[in-house]
N, C-alpha and C. Protein backbone atom coordinates (compact mmCIF):
# COMPACT_ATOMS: atom_id res chain seq x y z
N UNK A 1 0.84 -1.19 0.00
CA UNK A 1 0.00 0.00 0.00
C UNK A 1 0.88 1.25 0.00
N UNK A 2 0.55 1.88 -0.97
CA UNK A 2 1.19 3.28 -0.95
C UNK A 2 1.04 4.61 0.34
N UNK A 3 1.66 5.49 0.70
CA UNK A 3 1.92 6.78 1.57
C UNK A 3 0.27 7.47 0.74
N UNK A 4 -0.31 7.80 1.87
CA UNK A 4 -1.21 8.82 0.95
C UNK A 4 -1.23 9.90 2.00
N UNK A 5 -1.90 10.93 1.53
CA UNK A 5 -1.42 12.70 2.29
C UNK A 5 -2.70 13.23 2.61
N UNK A 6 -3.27 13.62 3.57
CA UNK A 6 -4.15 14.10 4.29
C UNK A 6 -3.94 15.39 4.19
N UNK A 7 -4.77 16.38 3.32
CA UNK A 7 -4.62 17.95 2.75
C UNK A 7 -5.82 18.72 3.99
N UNK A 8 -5.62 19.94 4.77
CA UNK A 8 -6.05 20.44 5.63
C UNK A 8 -5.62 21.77 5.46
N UNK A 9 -7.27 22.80 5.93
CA UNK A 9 -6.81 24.02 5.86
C UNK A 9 -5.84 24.13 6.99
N UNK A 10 -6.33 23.96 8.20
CA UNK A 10 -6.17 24.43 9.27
C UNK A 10 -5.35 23.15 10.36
N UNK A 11 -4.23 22.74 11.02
CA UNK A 11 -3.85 21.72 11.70
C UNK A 11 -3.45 22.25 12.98
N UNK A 12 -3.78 21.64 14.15
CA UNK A 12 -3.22 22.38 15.42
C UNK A 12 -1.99 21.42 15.49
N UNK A 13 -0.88 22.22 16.37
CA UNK A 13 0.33 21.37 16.13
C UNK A 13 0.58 21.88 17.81
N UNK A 14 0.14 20.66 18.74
CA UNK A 14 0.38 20.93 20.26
C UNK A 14 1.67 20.53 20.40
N UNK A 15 2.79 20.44 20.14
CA UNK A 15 4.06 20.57 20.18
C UNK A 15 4.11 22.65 20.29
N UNK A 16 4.06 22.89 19.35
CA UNK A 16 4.04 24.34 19.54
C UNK A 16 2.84 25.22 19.52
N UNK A 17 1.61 24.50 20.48
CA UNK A 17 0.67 25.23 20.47
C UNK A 17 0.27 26.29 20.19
N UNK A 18 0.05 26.09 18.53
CA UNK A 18 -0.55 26.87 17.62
C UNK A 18 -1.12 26.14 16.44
N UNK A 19 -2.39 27.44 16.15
CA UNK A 19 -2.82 26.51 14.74
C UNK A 19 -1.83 27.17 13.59
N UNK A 20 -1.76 25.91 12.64
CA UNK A 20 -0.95 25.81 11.17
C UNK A 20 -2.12 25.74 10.09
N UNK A 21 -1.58 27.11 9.14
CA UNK A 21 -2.51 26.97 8.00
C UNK A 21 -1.70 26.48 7.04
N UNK A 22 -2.89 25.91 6.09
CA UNK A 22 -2.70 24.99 4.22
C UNK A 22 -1.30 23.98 4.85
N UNK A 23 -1.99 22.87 5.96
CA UNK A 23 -1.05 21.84 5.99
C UNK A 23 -1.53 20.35 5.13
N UNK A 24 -0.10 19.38 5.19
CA UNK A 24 -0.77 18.54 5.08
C UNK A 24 0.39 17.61 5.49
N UNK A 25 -0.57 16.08 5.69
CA UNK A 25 0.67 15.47 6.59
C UNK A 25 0.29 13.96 5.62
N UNK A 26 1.82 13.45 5.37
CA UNK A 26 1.70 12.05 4.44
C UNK A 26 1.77 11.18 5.61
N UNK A 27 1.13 9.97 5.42
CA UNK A 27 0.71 8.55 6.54
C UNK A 27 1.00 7.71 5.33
N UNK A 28 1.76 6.64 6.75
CA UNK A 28 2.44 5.36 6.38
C UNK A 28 1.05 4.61 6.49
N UNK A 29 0.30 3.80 5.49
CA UNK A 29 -1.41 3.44 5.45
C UNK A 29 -0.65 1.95 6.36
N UNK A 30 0.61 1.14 6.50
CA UNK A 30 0.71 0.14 6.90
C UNK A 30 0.54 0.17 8.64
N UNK A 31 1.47 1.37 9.12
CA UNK A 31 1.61 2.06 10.47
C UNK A 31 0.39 2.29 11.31
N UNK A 32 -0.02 2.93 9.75
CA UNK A 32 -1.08 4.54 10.33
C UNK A 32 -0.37 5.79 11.42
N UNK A 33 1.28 5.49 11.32
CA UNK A 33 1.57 6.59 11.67
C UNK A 33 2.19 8.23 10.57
N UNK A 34 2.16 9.13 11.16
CA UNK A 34 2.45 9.95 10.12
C UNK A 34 3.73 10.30 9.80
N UNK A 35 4.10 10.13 9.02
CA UNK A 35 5.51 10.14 8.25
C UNK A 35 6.19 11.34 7.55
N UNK A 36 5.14 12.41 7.46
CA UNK A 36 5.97 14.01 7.40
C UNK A 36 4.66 14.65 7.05
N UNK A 37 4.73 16.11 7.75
CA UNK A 37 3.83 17.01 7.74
C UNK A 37 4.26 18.68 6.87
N UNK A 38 4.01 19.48 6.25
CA UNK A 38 4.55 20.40 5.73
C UNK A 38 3.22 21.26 5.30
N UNK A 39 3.95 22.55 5.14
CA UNK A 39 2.99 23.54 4.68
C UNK A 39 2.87 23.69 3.39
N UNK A 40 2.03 23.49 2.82
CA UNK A 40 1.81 23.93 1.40
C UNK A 40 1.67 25.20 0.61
N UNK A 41 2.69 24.84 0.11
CA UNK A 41 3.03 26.58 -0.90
C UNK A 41 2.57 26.46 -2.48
N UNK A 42 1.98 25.29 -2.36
CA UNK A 42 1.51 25.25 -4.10
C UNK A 42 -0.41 25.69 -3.83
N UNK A 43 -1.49 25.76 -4.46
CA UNK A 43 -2.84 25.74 -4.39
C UNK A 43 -2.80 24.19 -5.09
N UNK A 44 -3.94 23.33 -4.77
CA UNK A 44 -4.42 22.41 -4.82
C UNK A 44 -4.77 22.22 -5.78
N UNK A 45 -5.92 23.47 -6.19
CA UNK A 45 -6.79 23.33 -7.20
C UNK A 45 -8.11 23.02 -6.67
N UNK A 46 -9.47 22.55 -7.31
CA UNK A 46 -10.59 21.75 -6.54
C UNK A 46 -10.53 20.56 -6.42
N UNK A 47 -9.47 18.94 -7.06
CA UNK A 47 -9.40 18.53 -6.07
C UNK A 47 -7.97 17.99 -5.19
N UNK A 48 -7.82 17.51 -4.82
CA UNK A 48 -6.73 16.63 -4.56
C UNK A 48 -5.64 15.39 -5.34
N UNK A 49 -4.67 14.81 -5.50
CA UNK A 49 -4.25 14.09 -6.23
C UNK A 49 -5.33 12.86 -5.83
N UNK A 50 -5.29 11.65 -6.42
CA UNK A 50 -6.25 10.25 -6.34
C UNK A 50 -5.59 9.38 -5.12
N UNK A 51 -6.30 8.55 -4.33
CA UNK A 51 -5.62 8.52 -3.03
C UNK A 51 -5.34 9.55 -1.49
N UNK A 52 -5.87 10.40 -1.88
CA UNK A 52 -5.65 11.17 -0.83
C UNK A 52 -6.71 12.13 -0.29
N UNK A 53 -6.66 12.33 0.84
CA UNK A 53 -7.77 12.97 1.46
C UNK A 53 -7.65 14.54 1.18
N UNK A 54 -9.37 14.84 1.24
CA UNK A 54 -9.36 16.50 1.36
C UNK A 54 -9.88 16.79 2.04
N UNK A 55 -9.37 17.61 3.58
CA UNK A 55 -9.89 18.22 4.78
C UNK A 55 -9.92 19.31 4.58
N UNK A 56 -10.01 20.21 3.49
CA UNK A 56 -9.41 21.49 3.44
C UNK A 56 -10.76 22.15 3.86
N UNK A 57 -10.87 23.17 4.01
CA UNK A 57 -11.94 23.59 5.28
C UNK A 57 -12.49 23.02 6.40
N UNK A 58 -11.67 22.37 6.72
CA UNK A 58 -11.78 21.71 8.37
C UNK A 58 -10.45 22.01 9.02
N UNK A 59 -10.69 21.40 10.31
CA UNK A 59 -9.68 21.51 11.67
C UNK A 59 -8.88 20.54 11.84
N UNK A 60 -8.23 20.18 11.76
CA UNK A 60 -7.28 18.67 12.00
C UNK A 60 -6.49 18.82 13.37
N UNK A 61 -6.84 17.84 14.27
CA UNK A 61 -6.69 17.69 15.71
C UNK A 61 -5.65 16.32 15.90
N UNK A 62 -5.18 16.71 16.72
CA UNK A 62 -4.23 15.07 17.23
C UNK A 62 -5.72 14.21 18.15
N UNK A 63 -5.39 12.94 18.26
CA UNK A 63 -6.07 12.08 18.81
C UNK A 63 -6.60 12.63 20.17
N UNK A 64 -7.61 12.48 20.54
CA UNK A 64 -7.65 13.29 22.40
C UNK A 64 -7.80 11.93 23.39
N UNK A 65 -7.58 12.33 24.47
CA UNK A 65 -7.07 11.05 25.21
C UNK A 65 -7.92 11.40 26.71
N UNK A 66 -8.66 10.15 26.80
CA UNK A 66 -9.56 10.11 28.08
C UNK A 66 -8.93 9.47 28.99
N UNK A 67 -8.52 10.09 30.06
CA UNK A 67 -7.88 8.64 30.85
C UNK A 67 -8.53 8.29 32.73
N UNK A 68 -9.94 8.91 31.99
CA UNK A 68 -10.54 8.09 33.14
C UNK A 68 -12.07 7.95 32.61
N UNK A 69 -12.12 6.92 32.44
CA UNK A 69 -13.86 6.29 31.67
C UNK A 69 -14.05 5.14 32.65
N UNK A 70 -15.12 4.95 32.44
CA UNK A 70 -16.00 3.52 32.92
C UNK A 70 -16.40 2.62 31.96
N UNK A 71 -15.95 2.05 31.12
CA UNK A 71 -16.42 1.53 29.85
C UNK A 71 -17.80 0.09 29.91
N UNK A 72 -17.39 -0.49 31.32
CA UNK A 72 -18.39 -1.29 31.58
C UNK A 72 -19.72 -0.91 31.98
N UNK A 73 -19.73 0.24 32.60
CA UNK A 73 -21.12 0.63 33.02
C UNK A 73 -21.50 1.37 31.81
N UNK A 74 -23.09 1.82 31.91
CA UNK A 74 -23.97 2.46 31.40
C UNK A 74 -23.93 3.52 32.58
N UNK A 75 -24.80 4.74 31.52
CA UNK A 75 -24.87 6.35 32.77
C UNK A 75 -25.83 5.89 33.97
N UNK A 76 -25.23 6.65 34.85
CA UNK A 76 -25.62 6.06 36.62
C UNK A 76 -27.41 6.63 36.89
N UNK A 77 -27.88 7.18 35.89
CA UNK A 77 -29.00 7.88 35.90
C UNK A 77 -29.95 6.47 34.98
N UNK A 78 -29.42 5.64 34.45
CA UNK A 78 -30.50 5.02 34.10
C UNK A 78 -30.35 3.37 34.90
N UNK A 79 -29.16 3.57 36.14
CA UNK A 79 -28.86 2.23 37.01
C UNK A 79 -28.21 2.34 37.82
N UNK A 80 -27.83 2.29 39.14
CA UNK A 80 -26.72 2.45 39.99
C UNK A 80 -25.26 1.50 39.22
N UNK A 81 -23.98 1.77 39.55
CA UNK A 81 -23.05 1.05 39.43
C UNK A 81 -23.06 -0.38 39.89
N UNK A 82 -23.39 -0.31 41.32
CA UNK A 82 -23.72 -1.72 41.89
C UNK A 82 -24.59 -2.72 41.59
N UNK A 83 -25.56 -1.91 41.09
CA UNK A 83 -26.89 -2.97 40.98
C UNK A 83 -26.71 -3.47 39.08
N UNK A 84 -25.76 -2.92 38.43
CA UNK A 84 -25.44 -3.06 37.13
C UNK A 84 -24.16 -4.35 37.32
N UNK A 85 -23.31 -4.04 38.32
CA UNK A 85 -22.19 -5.17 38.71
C UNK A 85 -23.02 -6.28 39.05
N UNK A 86 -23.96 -5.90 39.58
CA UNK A 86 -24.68 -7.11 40.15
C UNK A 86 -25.58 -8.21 39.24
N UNK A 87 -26.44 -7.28 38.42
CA UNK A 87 -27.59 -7.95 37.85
C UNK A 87 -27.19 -8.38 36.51
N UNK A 88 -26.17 -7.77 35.64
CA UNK A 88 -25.36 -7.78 34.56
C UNK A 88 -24.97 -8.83 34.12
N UNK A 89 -24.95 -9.42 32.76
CA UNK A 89 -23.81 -10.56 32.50
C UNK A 89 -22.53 -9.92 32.38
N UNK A 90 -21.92 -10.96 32.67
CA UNK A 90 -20.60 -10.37 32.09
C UNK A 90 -20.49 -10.11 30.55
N UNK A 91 -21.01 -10.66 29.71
CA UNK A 91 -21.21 -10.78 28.36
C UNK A 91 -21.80 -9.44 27.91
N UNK A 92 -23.29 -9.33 28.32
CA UNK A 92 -23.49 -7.48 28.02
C UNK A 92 -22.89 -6.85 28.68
N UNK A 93 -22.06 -6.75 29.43
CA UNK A 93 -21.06 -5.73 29.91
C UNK A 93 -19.85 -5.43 28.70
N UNK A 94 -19.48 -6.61 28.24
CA UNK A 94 -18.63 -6.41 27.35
C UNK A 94 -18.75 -6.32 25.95
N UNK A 95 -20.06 -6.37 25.76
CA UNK A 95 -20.72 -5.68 24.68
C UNK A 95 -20.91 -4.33 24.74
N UNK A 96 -21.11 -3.81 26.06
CA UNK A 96 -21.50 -2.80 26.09
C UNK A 96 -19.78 -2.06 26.25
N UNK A 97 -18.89 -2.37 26.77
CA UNK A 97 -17.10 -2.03 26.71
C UNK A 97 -17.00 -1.57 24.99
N UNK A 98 -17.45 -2.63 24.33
CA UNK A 98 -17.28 -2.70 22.94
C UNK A 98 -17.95 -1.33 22.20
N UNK A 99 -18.79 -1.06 22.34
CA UNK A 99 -19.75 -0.33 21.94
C UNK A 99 -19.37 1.46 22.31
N UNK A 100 -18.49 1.28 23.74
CA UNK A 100 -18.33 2.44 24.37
C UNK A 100 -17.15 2.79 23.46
N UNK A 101 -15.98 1.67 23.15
CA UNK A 101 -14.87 2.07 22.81
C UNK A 101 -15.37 2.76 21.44
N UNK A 102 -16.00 1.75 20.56
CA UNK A 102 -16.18 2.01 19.30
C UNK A 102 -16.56 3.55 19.16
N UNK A 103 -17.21 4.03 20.27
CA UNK A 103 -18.62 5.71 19.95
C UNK A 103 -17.07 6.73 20.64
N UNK A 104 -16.09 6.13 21.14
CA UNK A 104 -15.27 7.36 21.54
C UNK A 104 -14.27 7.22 20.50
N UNK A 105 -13.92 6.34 19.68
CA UNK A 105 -12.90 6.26 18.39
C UNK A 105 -13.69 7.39 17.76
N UNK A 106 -14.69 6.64 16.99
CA UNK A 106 -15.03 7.56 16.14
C UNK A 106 -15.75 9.40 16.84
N UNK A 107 -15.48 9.50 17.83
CA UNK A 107 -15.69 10.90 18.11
C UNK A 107 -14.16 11.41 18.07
N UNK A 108 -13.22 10.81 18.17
CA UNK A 108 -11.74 11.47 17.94
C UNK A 108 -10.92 11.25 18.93
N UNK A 109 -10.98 9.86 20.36
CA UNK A 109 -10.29 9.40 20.97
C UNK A 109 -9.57 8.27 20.77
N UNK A 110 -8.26 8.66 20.92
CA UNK A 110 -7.26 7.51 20.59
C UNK A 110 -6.71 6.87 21.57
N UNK A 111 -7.03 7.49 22.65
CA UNK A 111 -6.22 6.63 23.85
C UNK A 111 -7.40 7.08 25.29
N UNK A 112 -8.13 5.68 25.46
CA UNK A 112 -8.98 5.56 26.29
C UNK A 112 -8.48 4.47 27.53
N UNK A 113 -8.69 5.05 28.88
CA UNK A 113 -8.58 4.14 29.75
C UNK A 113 -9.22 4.17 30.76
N UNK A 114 -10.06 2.63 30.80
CA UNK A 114 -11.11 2.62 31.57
C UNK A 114 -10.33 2.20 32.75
N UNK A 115 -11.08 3.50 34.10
CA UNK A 115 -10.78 2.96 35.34
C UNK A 115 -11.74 2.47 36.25
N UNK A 116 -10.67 1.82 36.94
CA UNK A 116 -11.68 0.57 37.88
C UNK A 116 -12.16 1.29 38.89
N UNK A 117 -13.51 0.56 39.95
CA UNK A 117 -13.65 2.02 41.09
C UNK A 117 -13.34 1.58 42.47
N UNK A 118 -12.32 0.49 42.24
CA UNK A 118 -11.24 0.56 43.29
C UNK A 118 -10.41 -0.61 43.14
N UNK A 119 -8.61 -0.63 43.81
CA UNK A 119 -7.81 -1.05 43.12
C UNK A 119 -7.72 -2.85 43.52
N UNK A 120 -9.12 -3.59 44.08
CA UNK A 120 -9.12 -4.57 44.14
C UNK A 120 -9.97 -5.28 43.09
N UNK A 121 -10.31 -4.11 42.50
CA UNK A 121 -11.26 -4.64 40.98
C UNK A 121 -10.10 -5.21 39.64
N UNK A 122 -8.88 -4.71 40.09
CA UNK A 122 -7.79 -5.02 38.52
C UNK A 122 -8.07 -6.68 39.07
N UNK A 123 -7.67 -7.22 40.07
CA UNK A 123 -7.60 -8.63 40.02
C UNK A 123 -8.95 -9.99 39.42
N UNK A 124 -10.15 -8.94 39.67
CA UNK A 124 -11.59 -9.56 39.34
C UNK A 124 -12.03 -9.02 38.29
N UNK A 125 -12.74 -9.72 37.45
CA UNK A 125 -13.87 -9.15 36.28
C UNK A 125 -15.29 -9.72 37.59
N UNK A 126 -16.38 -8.61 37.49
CA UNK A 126 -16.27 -7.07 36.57
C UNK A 126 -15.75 -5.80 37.25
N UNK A 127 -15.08 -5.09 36.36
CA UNK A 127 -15.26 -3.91 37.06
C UNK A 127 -16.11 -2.62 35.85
């Protein structure tokens, strides 16, 4: 699989917290990491080369990172925690893990970590 280049008006670059205009950054498609980013001094045109994305009037963000979720429970307003540990399979719990991860990828989280709600839960499922 070939490098293809992700074209963006606008890129925030939290290394030097600031936004970067007319960027674009080439990705390794094997990695999925990004392999060089640069400003563009040519115009595009309307569209892009074939293979490659056009963000250009959008925002391009790094991954955002949650690092405290509950991925097994559901919101405490439609069940207590306990009575969900309790009455629960383990099976829809981890359907429901599945389901949580999947709805925070695609909102723009790359690094999720569900915490337990206390540190004798790492040794037992469920938490």
């Amino acid at each position: 699989m070939a490098p293809y280049t992700v074209h963006t008006s606008v890129l925030f670059d939290p290394k030097k917290k600031q936004w970067l205009e007319d960027m674009s950054l080439t990705v390794d498609p094997v990695t999925g990491c990004i392999t060089r980013y640069y400003r563009r001094t040519e115009d595009l045109g309307a569209s892009v080369p074939e293979g490659d994305v056009d963000l250009r009037g959008k925002y391009v963000l790094p991954g955002f990172v949650d690092a405290h979720t509950h991925i097994f429970l559901h919101s405490y307003a439609e069940r207590a925690s306990l009575n969900q540990k309790r009455d629960e399979s383990p099976t829809e719990r981890i359907i429901r893990a599945v389901n949580h991860c999947r709805t925070a990828l695609l909102s723009g989280f790359t690094t999720y970590r569900s915490a337990p709600p206390s540190l004798s839960s790492w040794t037992a499922f469920p938490y």
